[in-house]
N, C-alpha and C. Protein backbone atom coordinates (compact mmCIF):
# COMPACT_ATOMS: atom_id res chain seq x y z
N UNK A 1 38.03 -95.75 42.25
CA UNK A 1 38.29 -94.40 41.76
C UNK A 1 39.42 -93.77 42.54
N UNK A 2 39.92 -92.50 41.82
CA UNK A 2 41.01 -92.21 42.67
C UNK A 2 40.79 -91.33 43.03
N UNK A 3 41.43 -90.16 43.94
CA UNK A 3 41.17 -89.14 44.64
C UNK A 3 41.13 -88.31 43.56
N UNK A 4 41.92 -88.32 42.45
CA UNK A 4 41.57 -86.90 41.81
C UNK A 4 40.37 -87.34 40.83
N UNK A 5 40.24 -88.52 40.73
CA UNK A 5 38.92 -88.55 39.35
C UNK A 5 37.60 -87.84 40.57
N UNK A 6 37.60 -88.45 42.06
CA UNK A 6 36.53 -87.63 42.51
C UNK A 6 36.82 -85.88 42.88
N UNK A 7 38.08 -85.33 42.62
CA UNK A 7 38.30 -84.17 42.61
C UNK A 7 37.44 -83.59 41.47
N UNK A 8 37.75 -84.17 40.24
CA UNK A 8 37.10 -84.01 39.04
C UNK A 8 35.78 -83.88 39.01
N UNK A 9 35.23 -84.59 39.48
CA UNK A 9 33.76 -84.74 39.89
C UNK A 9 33.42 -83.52 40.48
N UNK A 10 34.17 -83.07 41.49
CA UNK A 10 33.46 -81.84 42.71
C UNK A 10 33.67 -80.83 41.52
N UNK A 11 34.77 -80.88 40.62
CA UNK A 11 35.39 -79.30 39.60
C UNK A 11 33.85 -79.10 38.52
N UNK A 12 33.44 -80.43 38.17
CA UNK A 12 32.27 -81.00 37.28
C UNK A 12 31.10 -79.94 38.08
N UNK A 13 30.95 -80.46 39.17
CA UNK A 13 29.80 -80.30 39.91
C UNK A 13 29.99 -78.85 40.21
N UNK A 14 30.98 -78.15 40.23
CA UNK A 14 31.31 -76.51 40.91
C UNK A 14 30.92 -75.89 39.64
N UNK A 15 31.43 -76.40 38.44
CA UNK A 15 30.99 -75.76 37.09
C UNK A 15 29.54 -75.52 37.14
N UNK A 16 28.97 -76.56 37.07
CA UNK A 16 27.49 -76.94 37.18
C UNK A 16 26.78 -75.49 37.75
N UNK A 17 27.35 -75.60 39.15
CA UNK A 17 26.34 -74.85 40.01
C UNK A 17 26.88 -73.38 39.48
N UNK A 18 28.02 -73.21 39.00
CA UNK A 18 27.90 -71.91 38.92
C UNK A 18 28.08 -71.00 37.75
N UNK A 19 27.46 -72.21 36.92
CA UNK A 19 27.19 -71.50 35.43
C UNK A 19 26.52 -72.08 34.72
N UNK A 20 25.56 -73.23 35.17
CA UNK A 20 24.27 -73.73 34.37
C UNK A 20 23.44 -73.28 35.66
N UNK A 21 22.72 -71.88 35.28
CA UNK A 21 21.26 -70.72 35.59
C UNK A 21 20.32 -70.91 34.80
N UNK A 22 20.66 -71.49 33.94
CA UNK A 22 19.33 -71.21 33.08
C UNK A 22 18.72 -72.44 32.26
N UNK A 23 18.12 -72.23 31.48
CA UNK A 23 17.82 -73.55 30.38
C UNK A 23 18.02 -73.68 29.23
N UNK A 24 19.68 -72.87 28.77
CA UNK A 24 20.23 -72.91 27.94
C UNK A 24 21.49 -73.28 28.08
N UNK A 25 22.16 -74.05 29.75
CA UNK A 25 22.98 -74.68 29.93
C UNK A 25 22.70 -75.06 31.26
N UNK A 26 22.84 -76.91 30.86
CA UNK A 26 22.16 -77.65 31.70
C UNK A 26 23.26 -78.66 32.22
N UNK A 27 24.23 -78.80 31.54
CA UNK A 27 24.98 -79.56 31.79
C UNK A 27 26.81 -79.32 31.94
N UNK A 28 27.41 -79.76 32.77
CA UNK A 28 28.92 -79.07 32.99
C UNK A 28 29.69 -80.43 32.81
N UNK A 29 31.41 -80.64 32.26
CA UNK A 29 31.93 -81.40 31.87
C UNK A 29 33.42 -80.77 32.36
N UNK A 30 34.08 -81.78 33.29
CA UNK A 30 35.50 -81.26 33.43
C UNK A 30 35.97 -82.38 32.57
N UNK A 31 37.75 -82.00 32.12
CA UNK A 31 38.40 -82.85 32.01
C UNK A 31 40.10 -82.95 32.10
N UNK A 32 40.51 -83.44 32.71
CA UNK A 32 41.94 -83.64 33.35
C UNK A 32 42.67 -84.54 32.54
N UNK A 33 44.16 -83.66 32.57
CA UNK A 33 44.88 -84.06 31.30
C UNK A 33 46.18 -84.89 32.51
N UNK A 34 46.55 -85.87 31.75
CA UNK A 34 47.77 -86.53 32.64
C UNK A 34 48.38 -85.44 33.65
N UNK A 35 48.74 -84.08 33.31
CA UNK A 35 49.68 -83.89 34.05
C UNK A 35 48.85 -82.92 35.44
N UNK A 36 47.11 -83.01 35.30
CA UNK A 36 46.40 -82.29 36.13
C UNK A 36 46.25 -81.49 35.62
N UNK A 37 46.55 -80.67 34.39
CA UNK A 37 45.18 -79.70 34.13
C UNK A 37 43.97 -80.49 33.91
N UNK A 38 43.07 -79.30 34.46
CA UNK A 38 41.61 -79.77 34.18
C UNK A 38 40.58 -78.54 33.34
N UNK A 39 40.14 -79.04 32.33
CA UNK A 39 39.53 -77.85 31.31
C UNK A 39 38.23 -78.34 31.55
N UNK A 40 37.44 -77.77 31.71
CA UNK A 40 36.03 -77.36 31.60
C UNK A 40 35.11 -76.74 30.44
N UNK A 41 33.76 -76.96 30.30
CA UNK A 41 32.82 -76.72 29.44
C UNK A 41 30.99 -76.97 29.94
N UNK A 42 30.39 -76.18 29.55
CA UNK A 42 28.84 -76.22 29.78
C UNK A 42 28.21 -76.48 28.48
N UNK A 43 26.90 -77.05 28.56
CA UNK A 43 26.53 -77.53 27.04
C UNK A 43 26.24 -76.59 27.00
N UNK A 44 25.11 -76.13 25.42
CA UNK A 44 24.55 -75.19 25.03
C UNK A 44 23.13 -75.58 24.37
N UNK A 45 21.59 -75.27 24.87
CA UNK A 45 20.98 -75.82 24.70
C UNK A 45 20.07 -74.62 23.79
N UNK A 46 19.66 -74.80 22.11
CA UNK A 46 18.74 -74.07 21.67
C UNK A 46 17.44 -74.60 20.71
N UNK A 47 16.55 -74.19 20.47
CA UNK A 47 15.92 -74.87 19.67
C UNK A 47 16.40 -75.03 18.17
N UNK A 48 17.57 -74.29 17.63
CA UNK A 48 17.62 -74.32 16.71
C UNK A 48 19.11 -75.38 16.73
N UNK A 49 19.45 -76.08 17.73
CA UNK A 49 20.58 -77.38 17.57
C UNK A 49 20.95 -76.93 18.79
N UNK A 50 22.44 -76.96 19.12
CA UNK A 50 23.30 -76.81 20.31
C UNK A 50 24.83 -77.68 20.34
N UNK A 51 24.91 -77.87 21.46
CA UNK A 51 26.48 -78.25 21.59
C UNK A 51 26.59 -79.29 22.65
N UNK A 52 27.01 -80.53 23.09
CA UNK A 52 27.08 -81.16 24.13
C UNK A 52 28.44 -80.31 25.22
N UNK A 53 28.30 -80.53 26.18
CA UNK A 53 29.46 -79.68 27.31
C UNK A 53 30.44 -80.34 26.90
N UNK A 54 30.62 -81.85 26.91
CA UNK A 54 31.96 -82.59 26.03
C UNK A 54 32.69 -82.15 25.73
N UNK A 55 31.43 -81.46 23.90
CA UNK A 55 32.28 -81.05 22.66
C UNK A 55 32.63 -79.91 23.26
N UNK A 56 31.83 -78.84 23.85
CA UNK A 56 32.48 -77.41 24.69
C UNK A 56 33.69 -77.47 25.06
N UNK A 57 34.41 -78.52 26.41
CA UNK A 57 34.71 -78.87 26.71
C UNK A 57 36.35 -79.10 25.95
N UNK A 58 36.26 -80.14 24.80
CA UNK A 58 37.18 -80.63 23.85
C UNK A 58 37.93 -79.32 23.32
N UNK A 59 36.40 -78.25 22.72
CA UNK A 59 37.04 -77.21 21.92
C UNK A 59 37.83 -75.89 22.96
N UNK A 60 37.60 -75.78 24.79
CA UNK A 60 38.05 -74.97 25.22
C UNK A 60 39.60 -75.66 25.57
N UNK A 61 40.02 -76.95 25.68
CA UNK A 61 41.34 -77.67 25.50
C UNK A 61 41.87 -77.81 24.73
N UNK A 62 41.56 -77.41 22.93
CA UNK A 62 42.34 -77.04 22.24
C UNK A 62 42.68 -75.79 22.03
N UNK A 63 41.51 -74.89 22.38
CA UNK A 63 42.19 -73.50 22.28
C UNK A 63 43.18 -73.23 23.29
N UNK A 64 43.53 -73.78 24.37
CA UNK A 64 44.26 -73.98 25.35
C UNK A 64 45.67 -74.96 25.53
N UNK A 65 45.59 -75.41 24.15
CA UNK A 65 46.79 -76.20 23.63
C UNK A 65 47.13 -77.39 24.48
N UNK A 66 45.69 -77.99 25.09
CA UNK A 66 45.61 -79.31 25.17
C UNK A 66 44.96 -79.69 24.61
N UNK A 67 45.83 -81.40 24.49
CA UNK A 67 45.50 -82.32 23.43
C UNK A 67 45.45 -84.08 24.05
N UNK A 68 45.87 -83.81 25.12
CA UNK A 68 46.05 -84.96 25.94
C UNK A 68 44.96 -85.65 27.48
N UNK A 69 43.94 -85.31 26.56
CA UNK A 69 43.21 -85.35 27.92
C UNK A 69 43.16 -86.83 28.25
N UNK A 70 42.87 -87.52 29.75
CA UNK A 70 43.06 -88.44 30.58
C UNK A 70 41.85 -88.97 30.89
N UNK A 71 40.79 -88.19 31.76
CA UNK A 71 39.95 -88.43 31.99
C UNK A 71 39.08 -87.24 31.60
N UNK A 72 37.49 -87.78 31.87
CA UNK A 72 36.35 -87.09 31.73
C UNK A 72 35.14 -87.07 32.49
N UNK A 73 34.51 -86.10 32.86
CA UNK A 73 32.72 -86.31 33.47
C UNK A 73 32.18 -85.12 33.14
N UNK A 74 30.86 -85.70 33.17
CA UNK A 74 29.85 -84.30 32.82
C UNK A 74 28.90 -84.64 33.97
N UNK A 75 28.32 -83.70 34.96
CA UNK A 75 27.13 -83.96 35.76
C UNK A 75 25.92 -82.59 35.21
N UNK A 76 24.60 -83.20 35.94
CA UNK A 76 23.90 -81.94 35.49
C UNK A 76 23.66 -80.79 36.83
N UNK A 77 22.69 -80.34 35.93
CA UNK A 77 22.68 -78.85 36.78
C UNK A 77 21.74 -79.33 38.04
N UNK A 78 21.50 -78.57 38.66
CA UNK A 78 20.85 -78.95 40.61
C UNK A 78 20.75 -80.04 40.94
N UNK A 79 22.31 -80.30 40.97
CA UNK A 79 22.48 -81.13 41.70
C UNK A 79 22.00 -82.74 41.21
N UNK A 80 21.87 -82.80 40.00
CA UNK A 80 21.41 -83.92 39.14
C UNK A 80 22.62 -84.84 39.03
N UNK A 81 22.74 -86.26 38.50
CA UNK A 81 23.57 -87.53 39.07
C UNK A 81 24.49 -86.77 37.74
N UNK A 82 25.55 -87.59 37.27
CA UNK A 82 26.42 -88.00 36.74
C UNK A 82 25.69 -88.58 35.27
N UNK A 83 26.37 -88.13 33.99
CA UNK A 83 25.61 -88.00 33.26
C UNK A 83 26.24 -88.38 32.32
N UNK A 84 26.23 -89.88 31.19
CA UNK A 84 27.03 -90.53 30.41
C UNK A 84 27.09 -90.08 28.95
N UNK A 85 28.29 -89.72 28.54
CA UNK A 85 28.51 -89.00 27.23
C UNK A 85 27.62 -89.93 26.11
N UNK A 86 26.62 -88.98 25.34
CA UNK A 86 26.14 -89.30 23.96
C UNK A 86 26.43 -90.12 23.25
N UNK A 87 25.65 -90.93 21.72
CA UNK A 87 26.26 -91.46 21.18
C UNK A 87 27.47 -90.77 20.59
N UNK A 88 26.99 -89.22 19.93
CA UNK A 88 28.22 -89.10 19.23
C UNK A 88 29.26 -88.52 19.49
N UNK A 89 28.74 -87.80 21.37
CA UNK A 89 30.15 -87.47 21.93
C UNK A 89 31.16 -88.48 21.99
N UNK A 90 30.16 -90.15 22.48
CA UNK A 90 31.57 -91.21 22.53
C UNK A 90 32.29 -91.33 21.84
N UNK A 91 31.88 -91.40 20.73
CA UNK A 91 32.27 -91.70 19.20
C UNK A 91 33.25 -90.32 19.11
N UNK A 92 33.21 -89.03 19.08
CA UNK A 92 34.28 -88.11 19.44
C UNK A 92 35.35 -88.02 20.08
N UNK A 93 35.04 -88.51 21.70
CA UNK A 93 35.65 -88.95 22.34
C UNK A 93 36.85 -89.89 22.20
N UNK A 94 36.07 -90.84 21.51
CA UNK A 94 37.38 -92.72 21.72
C UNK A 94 37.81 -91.81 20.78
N UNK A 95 37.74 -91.23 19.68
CA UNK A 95 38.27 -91.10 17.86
C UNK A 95 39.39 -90.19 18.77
N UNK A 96 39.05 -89.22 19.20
CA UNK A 96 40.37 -87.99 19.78
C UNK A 96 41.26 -88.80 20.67
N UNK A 97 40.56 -89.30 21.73
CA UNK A 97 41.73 -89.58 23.06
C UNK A 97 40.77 -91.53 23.36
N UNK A 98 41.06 -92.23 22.22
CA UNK A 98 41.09 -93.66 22.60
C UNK A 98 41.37 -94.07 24.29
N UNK A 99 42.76 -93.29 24.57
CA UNK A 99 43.03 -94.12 26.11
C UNK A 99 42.03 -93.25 27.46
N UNK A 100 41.14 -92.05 26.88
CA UNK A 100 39.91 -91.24 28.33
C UNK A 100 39.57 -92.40 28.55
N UNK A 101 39.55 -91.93 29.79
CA UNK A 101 38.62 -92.62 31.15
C UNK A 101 37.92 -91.74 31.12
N UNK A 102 36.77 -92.57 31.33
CA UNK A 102 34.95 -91.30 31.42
C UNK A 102 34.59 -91.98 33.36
N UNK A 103 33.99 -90.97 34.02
CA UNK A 103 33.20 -91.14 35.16
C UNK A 103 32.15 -91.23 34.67
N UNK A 104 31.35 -92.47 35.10
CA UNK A 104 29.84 -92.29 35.07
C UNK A 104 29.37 -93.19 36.63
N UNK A 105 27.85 -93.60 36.48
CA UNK A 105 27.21 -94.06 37.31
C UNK A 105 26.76 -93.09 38.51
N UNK A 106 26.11 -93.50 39.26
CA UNK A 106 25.55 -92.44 40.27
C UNK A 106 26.60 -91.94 41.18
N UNK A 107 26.57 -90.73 41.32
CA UNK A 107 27.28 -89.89 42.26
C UNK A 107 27.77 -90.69 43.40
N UNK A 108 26.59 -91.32 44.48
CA UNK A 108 27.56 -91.90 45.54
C UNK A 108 28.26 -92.72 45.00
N UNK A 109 27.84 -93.54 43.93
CA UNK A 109 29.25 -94.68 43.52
C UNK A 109 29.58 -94.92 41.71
N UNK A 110 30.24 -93.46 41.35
CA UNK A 110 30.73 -93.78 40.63
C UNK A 110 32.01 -94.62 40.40
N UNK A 111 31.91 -94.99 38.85
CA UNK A 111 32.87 -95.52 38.45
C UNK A 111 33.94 -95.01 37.37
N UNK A 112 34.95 -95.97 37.13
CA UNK A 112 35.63 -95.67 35.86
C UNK A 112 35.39 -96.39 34.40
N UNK A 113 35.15 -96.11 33.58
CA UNK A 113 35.36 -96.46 32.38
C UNK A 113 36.26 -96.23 31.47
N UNK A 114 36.47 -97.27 30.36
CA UNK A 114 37.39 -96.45 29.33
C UNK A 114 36.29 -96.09 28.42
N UNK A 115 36.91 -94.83 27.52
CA UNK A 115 36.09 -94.27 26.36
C UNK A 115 35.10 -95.78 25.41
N UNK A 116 36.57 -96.38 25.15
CA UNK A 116 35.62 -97.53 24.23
C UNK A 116 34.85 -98.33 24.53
N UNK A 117 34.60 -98.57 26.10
CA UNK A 117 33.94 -99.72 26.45
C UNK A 117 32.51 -98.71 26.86
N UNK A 118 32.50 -98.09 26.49
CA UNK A 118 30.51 -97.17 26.27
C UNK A 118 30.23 -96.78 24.50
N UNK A 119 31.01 -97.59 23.73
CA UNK A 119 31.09 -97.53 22.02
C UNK A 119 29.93 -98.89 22.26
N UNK A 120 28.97 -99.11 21.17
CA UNK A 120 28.01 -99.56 20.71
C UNK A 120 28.65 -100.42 19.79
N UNK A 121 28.81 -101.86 19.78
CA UNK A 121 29.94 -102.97 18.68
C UNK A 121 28.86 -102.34 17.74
């Protein structure tokens, strides 16, 4: 991993702590575009459906007139591990930005992935 994908991680984890309070957002998602922006998102959790932090995530980088994102992670709230995008966030994911790199695996040793290689043949 490189220094900024675990930068990403701490931006992931700062989201986390300081805006999933409750149990209607449980989960935080940075994501860093080639040139170092990094856009952020929290899921949204209701009984009547919700939103993955991802898709949050995706839609606060287009209103922001990025389109190029690089990499990705979502961790959960207190302090919970590293947390691997959905079926149909992946499937969102590879379809928008084929070349993301996603962080997953446990906090002390994450890794890198590409988007497609967590796609289901």
């Amino acid at each position: 991993m490189r220094d900024t994908d675990r930068a990403l991680v701490q931006a992931a984890s700062a989201v986390a702590k300081l805006r999933c309070r409750s149990a209607a957002h449980t989960l935080a998602t940075a994501a860093r575009t080639a040139e170092g922006r990094v856009v952020s998102g929290v899921n949204v959790v209701h009984d009547s459906g919700g939103a993955c932090a991802e898709v949050i995530a995706v839609g606060t980088a287009a209103t922001q007139g990025v389109h190029d994102l690089e990499t990705i992670v979502t961790v959960g709230d207190r302090g919970r591990s590293l947390v691997t995008p959905c079926g149909p966030c992946r499937r969102l994911l590879a379809e928008l930005f084929p070349e993301l790199r996603v962080i997953v695996g446990p906090v002390d040793d994450p890794r890198v992935v590409p988007v497609t290689g967590l796609l289901e043949p």
